[in-house]
N, C-alpha and C. Protein backbone atom coordinates (compact mmCIF):
# COMPACT_ATOMS: atom_id res chain seq x y z
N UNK A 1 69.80 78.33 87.90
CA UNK A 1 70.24 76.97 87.66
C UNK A 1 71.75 76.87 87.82
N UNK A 2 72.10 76.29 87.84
CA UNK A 2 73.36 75.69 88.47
C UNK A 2 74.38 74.79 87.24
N UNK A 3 75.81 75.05 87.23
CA UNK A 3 76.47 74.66 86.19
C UNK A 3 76.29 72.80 85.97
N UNK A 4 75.65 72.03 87.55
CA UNK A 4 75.76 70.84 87.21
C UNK A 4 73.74 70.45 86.94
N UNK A 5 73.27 71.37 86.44
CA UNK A 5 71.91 71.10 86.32
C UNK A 5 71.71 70.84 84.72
N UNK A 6 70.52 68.94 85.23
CA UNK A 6 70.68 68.64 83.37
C UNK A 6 70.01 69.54 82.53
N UNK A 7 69.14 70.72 82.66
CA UNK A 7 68.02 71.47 82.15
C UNK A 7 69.22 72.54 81.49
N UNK A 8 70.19 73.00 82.32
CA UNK A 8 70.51 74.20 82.49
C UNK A 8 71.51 73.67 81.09
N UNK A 9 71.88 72.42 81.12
CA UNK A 9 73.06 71.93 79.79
C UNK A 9 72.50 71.46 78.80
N UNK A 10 70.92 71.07 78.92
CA UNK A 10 70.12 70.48 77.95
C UNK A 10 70.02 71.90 76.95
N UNK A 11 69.43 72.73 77.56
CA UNK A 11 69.22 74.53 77.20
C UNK A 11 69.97 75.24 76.46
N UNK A 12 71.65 74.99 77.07
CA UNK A 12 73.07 75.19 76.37
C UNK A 12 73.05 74.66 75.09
N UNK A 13 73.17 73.18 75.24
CA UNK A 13 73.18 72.63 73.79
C UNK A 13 72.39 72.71 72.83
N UNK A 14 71.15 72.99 73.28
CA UNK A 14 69.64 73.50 72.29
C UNK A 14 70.52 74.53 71.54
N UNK A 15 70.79 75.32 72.53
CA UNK A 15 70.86 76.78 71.66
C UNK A 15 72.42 77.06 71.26
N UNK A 16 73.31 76.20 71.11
CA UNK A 16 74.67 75.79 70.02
C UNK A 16 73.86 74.86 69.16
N UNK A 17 72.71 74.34 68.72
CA UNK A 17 73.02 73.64 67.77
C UNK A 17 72.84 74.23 66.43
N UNK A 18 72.21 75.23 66.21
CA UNK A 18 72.48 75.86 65.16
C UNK A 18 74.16 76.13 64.68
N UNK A 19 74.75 76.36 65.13
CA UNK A 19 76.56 76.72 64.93
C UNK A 19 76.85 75.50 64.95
N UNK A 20 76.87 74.56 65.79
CA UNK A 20 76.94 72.98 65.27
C UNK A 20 76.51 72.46 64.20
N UNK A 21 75.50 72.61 63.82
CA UNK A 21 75.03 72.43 62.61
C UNK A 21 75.55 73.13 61.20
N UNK A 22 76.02 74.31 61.48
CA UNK A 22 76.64 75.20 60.74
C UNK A 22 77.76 74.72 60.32
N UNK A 23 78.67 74.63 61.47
CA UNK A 23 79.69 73.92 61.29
C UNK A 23 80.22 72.22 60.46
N UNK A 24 79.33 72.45 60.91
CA UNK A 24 79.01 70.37 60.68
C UNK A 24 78.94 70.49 59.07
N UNK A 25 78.23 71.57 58.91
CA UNK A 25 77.72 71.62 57.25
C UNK A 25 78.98 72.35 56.18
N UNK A 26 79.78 73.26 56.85
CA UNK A 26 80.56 73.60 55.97
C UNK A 26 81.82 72.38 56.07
N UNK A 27 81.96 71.52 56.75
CA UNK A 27 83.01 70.34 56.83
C UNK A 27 82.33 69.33 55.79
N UNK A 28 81.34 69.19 55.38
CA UNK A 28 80.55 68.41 54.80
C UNK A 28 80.57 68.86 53.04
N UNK A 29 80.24 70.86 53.25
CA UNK A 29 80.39 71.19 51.59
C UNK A 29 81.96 70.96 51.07
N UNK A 30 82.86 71.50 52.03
CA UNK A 30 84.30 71.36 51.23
C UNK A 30 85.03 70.08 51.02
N UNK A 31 84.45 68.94 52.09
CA UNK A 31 85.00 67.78 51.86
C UNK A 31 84.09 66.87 50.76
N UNK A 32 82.79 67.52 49.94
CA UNK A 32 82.21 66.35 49.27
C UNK A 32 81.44 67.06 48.29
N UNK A 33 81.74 68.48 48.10
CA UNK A 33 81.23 69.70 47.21
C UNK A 33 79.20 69.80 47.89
N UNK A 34 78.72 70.96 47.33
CA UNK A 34 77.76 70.93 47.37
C UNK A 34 76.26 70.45 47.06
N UNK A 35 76.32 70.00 45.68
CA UNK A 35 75.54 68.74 45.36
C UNK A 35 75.69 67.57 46.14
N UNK A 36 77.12 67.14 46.40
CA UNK A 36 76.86 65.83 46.77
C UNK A 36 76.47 65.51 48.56
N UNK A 37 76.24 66.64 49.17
CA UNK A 37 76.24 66.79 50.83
C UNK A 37 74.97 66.83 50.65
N UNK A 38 74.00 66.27 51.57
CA UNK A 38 72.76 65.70 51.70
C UNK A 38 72.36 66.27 53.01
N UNK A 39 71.39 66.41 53.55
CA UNK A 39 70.86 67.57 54.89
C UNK A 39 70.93 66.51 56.40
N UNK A 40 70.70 65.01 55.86
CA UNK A 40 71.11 63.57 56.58
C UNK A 40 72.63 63.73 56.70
N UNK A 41 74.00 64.02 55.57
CA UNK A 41 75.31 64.02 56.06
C UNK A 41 75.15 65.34 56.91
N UNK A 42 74.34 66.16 56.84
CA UNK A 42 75.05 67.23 57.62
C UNK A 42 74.82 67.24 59.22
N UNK A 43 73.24 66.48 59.46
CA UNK A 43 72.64 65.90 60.51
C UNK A 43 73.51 65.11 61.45
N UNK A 44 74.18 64.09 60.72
CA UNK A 44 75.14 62.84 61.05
C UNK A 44 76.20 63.60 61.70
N UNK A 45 77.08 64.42 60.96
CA UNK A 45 77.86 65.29 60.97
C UNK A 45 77.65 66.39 62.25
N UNK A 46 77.01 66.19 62.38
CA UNK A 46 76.22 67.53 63.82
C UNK A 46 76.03 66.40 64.92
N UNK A 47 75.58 65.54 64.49
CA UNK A 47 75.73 64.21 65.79
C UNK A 47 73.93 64.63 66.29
N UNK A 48 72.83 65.13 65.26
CA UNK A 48 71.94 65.47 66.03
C UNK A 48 71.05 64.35 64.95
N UNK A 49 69.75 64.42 65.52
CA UNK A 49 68.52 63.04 64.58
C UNK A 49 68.54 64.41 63.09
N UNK A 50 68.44 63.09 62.40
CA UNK A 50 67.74 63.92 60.69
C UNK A 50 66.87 65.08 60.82
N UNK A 51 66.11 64.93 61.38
CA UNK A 51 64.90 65.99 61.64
C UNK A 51 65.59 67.52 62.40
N UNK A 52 66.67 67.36 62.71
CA UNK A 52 66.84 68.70 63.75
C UNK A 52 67.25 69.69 63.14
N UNK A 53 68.10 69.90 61.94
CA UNK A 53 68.32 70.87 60.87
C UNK A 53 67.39 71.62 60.39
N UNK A 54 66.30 70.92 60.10
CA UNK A 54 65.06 71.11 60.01
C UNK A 54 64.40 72.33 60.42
N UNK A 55 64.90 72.17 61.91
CA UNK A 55 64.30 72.87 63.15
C UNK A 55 64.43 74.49 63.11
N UNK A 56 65.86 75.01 62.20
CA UNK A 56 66.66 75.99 62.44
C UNK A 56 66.80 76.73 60.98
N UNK A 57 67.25 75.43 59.74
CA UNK A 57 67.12 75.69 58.36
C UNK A 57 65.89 75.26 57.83
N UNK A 58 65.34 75.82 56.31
CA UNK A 58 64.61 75.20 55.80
C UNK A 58 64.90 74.36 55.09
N UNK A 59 66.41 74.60 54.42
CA UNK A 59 66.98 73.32 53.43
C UNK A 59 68.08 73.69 53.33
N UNK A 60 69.16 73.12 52.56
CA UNK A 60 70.94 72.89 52.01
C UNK A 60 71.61 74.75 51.92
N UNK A 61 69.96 75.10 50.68
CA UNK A 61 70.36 76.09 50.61
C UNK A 61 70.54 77.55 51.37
N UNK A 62 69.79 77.38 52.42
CA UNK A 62 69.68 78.23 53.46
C UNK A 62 70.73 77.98 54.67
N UNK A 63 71.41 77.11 54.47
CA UNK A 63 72.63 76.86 55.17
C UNK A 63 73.69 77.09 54.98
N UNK A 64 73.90 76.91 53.54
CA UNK A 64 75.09 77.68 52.55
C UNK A 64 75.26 78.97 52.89
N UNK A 65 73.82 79.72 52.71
CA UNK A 65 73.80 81.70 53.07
C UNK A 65 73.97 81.45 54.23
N UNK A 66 73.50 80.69 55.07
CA UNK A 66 74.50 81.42 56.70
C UNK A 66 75.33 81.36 56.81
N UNK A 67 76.20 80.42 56.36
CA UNK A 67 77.46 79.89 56.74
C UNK A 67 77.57 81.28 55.86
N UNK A 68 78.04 81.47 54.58
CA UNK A 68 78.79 82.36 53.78
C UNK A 68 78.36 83.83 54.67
N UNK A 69 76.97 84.07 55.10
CA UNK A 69 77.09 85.35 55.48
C UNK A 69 77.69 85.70 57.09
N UNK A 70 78.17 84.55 57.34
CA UNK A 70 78.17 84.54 59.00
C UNK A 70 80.02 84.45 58.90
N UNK A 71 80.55 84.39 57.97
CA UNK A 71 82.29 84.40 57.44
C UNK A 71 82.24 85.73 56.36
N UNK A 72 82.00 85.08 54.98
CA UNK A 72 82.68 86.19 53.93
C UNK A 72 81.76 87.81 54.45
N UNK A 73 80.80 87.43 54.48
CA UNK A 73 79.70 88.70 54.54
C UNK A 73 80.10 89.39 55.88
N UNK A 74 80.32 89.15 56.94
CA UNK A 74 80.25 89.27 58.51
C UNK A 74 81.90 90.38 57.95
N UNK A 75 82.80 89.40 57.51
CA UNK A 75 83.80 90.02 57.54
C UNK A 75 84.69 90.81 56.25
N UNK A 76 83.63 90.92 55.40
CA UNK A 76 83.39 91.88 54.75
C UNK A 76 83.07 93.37 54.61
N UNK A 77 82.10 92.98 56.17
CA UNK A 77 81.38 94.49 56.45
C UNK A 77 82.70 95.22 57.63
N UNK A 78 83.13 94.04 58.13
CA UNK A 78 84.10 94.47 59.20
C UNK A 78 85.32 95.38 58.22
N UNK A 79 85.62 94.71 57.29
CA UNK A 79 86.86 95.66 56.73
C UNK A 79 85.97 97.25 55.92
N UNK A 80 84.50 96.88 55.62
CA UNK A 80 84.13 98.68 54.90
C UNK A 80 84.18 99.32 55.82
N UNK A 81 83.89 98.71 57.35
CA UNK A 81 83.98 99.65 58.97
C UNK A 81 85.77 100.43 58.79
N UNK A 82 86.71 99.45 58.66
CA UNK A 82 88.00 99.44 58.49
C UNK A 82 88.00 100.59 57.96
N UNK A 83 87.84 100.30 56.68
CA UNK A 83 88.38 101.80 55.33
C UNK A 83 87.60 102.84 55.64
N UNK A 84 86.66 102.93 56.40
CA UNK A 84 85.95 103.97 56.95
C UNK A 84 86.69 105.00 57.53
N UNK A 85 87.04 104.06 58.51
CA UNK A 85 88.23 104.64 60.04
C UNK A 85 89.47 104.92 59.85
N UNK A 86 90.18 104.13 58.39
CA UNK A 86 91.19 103.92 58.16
C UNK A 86 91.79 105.55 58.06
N UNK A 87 93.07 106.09 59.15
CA UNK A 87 93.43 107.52 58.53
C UNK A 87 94.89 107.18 57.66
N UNK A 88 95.55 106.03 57.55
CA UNK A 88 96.81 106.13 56.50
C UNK A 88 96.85 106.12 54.67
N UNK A 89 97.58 105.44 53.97
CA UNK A 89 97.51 105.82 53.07
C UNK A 89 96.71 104.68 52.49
N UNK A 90 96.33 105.10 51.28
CA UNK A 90 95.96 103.53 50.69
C UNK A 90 96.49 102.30 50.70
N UNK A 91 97.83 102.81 50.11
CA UNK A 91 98.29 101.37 50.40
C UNK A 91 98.65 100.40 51.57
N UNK A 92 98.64 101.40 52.94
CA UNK A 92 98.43 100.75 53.86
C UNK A 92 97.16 100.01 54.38
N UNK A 93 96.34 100.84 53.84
CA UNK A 93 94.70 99.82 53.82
C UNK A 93 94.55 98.66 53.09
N UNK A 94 95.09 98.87 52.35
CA UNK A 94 95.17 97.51 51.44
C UNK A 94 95.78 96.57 52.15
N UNK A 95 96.98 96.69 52.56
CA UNK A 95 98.00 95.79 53.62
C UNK A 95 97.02 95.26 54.31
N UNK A 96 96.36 96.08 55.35
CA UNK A 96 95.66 96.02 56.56
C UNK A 96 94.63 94.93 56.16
N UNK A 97 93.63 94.99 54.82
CA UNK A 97 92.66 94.64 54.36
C UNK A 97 93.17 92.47 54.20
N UNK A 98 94.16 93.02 53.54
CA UNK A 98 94.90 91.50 52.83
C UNK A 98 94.58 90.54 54.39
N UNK A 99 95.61 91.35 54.83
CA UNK A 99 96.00 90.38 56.29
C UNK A 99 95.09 90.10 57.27
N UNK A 100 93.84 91.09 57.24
CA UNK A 100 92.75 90.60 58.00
C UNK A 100 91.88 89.39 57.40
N UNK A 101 91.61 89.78 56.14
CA UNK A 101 91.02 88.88 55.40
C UNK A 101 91.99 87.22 55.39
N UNK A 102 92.95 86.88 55.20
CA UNK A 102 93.85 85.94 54.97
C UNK A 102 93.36 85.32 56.18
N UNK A 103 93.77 86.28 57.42
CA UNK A 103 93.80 85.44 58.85
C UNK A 103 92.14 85.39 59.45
N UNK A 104 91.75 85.58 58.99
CA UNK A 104 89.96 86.07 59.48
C UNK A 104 89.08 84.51 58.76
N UNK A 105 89.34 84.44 57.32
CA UNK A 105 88.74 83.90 56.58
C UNK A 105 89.83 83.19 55.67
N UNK A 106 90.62 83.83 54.81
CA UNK A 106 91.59 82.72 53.76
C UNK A 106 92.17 81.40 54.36
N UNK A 107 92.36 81.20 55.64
CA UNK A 107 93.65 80.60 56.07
C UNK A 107 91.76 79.38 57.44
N UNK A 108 90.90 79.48 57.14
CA UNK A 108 90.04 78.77 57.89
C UNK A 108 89.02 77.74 57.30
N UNK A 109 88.50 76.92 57.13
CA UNK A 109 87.89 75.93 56.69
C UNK A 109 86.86 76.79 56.06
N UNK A 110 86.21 78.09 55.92
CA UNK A 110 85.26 79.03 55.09
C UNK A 110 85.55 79.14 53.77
N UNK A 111 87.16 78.90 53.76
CA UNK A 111 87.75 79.41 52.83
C UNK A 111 87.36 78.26 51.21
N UNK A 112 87.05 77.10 51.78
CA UNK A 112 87.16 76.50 51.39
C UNK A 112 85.78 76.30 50.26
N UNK A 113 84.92 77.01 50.61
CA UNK A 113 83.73 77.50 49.85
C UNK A 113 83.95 78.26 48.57
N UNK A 114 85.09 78.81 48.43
CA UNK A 114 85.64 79.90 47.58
C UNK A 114 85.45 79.04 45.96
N UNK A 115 87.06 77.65 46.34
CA UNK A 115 86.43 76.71 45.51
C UNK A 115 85.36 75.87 45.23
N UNK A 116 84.57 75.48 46.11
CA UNK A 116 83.17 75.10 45.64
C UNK A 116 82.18 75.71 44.29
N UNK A 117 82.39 77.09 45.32
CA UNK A 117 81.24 78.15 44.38
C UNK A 117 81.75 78.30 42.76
N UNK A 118 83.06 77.88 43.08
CA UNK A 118 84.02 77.89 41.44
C UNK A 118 83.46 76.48 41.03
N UNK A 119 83.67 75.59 41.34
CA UNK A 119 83.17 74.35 40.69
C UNK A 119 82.14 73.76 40.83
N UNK A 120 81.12 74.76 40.97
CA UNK A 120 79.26 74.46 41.30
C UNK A 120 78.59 75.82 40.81
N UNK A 121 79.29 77.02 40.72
CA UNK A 121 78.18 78.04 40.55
C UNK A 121 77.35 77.85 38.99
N UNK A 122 77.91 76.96 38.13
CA UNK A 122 77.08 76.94 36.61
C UNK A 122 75.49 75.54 37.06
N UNK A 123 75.52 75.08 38.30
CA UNK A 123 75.09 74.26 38.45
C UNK A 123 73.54 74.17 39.15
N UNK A 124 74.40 75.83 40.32
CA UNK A 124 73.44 76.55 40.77
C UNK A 124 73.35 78.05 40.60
N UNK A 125 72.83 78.32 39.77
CA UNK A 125 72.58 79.61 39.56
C UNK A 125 72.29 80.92 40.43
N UNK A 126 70.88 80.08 40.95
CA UNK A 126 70.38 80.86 42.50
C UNK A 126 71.44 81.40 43.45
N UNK A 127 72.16 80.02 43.53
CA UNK A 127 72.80 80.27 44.43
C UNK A 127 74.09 81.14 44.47
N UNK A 128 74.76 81.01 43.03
CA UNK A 128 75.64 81.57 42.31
C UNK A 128 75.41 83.22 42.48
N UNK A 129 74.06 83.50 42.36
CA UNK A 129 73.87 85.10 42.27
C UNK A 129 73.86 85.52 43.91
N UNK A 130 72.83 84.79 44.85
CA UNK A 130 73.60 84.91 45.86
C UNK A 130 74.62 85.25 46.50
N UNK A 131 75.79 84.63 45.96
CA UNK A 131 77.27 84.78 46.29
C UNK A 131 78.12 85.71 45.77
N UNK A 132 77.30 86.43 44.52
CA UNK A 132 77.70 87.37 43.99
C UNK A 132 77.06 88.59 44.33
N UNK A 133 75.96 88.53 44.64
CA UNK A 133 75.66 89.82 44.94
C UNK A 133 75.59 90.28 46.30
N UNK A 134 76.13 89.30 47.25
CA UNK A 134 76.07 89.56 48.58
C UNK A 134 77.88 89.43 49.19
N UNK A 135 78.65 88.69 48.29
CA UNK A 135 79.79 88.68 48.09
C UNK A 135 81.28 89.16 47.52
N UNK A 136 80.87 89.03 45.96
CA UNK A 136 81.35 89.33 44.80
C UNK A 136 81.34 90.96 44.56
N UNK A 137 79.90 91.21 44.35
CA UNK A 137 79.84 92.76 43.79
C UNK A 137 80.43 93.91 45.31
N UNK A 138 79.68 93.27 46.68
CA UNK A 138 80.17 94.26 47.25
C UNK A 138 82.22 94.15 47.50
N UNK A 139 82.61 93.33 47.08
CA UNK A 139 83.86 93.08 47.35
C UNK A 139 84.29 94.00 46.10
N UNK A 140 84.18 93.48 45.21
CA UNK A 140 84.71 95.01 44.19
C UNK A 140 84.63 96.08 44.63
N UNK A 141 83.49 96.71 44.75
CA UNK A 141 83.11 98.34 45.34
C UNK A 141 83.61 98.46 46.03
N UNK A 142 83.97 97.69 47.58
CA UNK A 142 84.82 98.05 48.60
C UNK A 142 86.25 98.63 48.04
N UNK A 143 86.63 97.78 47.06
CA UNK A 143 87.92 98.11 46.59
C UNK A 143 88.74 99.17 45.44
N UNK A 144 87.35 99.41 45.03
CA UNK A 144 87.18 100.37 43.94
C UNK A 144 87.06 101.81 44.55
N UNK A 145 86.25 101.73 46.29
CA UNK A 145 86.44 102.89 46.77
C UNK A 145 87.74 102.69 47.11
N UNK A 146 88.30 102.31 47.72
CA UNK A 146 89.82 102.79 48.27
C UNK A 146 91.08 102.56 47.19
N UNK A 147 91.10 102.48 45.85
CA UNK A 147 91.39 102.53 44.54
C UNK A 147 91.54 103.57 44.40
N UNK A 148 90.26 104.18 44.45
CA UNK A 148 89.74 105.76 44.32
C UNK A 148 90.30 106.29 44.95
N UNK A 149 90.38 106.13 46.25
CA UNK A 149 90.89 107.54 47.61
C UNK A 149 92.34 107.40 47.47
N UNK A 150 93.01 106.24 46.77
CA UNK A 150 94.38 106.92 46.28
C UNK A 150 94.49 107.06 45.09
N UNK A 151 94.24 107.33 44.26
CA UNK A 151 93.88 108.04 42.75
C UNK A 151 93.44 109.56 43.38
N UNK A 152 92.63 109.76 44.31
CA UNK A 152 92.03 111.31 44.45
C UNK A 152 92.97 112.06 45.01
N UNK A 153 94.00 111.58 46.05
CA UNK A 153 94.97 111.61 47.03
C UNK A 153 96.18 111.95 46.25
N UNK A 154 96.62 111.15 45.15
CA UNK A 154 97.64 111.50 44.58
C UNK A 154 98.59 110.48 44.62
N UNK A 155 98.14 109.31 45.26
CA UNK A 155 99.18 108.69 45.69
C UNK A 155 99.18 107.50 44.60
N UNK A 156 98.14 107.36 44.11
CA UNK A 156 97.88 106.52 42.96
C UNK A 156 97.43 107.01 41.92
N UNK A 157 98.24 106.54 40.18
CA UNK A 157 98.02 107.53 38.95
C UNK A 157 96.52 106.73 38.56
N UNK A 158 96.10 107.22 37.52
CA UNK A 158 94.63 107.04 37.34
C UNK A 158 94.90 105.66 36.70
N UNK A 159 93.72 104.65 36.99
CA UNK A 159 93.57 103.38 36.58
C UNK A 159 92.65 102.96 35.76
N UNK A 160 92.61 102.22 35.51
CA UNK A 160 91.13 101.40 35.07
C UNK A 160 90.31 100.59 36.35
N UNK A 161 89.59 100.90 37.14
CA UNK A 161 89.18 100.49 38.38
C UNK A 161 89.11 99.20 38.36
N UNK A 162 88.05 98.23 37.65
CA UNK A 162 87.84 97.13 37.01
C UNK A 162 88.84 96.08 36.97
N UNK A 163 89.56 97.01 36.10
CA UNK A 163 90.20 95.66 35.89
C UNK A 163 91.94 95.33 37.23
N UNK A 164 92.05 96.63 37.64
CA UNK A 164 92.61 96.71 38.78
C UNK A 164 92.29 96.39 39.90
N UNK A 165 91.31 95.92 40.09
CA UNK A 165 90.52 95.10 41.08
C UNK A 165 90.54 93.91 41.09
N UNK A 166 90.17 93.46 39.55
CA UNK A 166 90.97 92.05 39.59
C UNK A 166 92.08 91.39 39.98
N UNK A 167 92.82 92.43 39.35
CA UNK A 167 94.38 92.06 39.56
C UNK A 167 94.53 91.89 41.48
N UNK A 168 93.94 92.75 41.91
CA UNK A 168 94.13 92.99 43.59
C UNK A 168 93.59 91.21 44.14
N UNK A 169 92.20 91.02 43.68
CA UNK A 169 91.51 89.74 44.32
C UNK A 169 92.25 88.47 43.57
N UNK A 170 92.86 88.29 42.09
CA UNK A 170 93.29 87.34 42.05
C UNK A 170 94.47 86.64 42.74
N UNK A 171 95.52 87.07 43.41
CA UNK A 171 96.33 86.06 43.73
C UNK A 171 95.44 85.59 45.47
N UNK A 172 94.91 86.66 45.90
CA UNK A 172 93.95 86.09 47.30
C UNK A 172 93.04 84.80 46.72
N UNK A 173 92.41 84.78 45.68
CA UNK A 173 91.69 83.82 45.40
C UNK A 173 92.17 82.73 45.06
N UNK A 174 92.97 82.70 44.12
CA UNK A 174 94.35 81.56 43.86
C UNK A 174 94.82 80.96 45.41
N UNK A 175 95.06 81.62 45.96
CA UNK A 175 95.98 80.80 46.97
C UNK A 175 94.62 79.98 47.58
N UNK A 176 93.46 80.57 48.27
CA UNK A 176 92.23 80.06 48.54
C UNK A 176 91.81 78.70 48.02
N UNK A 177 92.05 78.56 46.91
CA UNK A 177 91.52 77.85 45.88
C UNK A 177 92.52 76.79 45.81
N UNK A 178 93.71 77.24 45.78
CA UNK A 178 95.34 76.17 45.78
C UNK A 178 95.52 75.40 47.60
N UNK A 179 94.93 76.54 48.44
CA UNK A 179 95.32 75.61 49.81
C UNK A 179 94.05 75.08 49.74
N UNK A 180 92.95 74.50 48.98
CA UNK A 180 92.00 73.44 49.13
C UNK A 180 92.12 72.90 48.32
N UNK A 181 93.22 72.53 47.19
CA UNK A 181 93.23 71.81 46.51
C UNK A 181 94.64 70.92 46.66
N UNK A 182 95.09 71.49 45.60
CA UNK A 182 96.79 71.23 45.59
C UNK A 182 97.46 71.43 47.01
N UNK A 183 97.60 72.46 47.60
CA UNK A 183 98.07 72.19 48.88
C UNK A 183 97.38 71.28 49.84
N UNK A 184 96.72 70.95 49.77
CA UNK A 184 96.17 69.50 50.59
C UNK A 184 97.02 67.80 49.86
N UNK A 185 97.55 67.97 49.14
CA UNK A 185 98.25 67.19 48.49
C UNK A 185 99.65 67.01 49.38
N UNK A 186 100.79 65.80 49.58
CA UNK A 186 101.89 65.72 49.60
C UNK A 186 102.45 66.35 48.73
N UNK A 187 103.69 66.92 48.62
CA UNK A 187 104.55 67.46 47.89
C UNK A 187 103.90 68.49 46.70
N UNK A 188 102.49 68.91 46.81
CA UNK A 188 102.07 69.60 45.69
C UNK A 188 102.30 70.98 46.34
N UNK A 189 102.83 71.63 47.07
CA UNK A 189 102.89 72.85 47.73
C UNK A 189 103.65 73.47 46.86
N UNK A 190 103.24 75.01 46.05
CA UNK A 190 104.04 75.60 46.24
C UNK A 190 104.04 77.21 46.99
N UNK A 191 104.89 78.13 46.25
CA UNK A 191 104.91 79.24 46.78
C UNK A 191 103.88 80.20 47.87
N UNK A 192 102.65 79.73 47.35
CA UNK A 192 101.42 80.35 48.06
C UNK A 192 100.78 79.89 48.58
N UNK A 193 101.40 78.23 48.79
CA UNK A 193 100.66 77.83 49.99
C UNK A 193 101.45 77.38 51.19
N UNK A 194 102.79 77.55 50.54
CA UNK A 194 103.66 77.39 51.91
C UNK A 194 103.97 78.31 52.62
N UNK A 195 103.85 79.56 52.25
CA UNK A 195 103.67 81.01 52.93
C UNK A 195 102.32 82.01 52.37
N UNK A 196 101.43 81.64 52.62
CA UNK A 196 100.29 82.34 51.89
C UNK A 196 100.19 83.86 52.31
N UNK A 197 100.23 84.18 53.60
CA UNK A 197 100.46 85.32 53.62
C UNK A 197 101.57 86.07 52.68
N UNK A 198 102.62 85.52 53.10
CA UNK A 198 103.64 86.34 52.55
C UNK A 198 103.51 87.05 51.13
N UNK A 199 103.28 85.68 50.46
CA UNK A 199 102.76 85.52 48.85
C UNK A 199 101.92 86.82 49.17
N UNK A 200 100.48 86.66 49.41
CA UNK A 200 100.08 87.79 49.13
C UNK A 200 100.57 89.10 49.22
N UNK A 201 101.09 89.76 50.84
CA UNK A 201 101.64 91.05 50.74
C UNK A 201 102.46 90.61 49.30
N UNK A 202 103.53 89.88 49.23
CA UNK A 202 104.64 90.47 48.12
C UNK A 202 103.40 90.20 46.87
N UNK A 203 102.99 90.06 46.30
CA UNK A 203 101.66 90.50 45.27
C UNK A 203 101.20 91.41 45.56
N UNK A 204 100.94 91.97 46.60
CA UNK A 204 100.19 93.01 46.50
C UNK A 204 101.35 94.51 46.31
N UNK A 205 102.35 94.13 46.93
CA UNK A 205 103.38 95.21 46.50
C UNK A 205 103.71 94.87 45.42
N UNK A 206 103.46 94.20 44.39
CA UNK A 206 103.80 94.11 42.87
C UNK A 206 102.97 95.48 42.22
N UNK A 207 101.88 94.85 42.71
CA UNK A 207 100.45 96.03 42.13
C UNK A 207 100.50 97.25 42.71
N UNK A 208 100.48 97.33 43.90
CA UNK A 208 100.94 98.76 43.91
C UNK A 208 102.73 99.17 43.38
N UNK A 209 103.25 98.59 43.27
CA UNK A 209 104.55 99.61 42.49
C UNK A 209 103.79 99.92 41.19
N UNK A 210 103.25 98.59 40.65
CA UNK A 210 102.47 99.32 39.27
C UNK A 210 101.23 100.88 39.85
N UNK A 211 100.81 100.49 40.53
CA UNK A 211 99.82 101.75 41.29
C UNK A 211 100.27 103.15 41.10
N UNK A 212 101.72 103.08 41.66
CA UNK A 212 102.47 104.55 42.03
C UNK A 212 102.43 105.27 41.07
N UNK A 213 101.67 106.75 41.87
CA UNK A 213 102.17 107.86 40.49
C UNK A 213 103.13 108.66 40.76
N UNK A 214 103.98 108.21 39.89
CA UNK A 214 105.57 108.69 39.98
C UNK A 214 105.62 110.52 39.21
C-alpha cells in the first residue's frame, strides 16, 4: 500500500488510537482529577465516538494502569537496568537516577498523576494499592539497594534505610506535586519549580553530605 492509500491511513490511525486515547486520558485525569473524568471526556478528548475506548480498555480504571505503567513503571524498570550496569560510585547513581527520572517523567504531563494519587488514593483504594505496589514499594527497594552498595562499599556510614529513602524521594515528589499545582499559578513559583532540576541535585547533595562516612 502506498503512503497516499485511504486503507493504508485508516490502518495507521486504528492502531495509534490506543496512545491517543492514552494520552487524551491522562490530559483529562490531571486537568479534572480522577473521579471527576468520565470515559465520554476521555472519548471527546481522543476526538474518537464514546464507544471506542471501549474497544481497547475495559473502564477508567484500566487506563489509569496503562498510562502509570507505560511512564512511572516503564521507567522505573529502565533505571533497576541502570544500577545494574551502573560501575561508579553511589552517589553518582543517584545523580544519574534523579536526572533521568526528572527529565523522563518529573518535568512531563505523567507527572502530574503523582498529585492526583495524593488527592484521590483514600477514595480509591484499589487503585491506591495498585500504585503502590507496582510503584511505591518497588521505588523504595530500588533505592534501598543502592543505599546498600554504598554502606557495603564504604562510601556511605550505616543508615536507617527507611527512613533515608524518604528523605531521597521527598524533595522529587514535592517539586512534582508543586509544578502541578502552585507552579501553574502566576507569581506562585518558587525555588523548585523555577529550576527543578537544579533543586533536586542540590537536595540530593544535602543527603548525601549527611550520607558520607567520614
Amino acid at each position: 500500500m502506498t503512503e497516499n492509500c485511504p486503507i493504508a491511513r485508516w490502518r495507521r490511525k486504528k492502531e495509534a488510537r490506543p496512545a491517543e486515547i492514552l494520552d487524551a486520558a491522562l490530559s483529562q485525569f490531571v486537568e479534572k482529577g480522577y473521579r471527576a473524568t468520565k470515559m465520554e471526556d476521555i472519548a471527546r478528548a481522543a476526538g474518537v465516538t464514546k464507544g471506542t475506548p471501549y474497544l481497547y480498555f475495559q473502564n477508567k480504571e484500566e487506563i489509569f494502569k496503562a498510562i502509570a505503567r507505560g511512564t512511572f513503571v516503564a521507567n522505573l524498570q529502565q533505571l533497576d537496568k541502570l544500577a545494574d550496569d551502573f560501575d561508579g560510585s553511589a552517589s553518582a547513581l543517584l545523580h544519574h537516577m534523579v536526572a533521568h527520572w526528572w527529565q523522563e517523567v518529573g518535568c512531563s504531563p505523567s507527572a502530574g498523576l503523582c498529585k492526583l494519587m495524593i488527592a484521590e488514593a483514600a477514595n480509591f483504594p484499589e487503585l491506591a494499592r495498585f500504585y503502590f505496589e507496582e510503584l511505591i514499594a518497588p521505588s523504595n527497594q530500588l533505592l534501598s539497594r543502592v543505599l546498600q552498595r554504598g554502606i557495603d562499599s564504604g562510601e556511605f556510614r550505616a543508615v536507617p534505610l527507611v527512613h533515608t529513602v524518604d528523605a531521597l524521594l521527598a524533595p522529587l515528589l514535592t517539586t512534582m506535586i508543586f509544578s502541578h499545582s502552585f507552579g501553574q499559578l502566576p507569581g506562585c513559583c518558587i525555588g523548585s519549580t523555577k529550576d527543578p532540576l537544579g533543586f533536586l541535585q542540590d537536595a540530593l547533595d544535602l543527603v548525601l553530605h549527611g550520607l558520607k562516612n567520614n
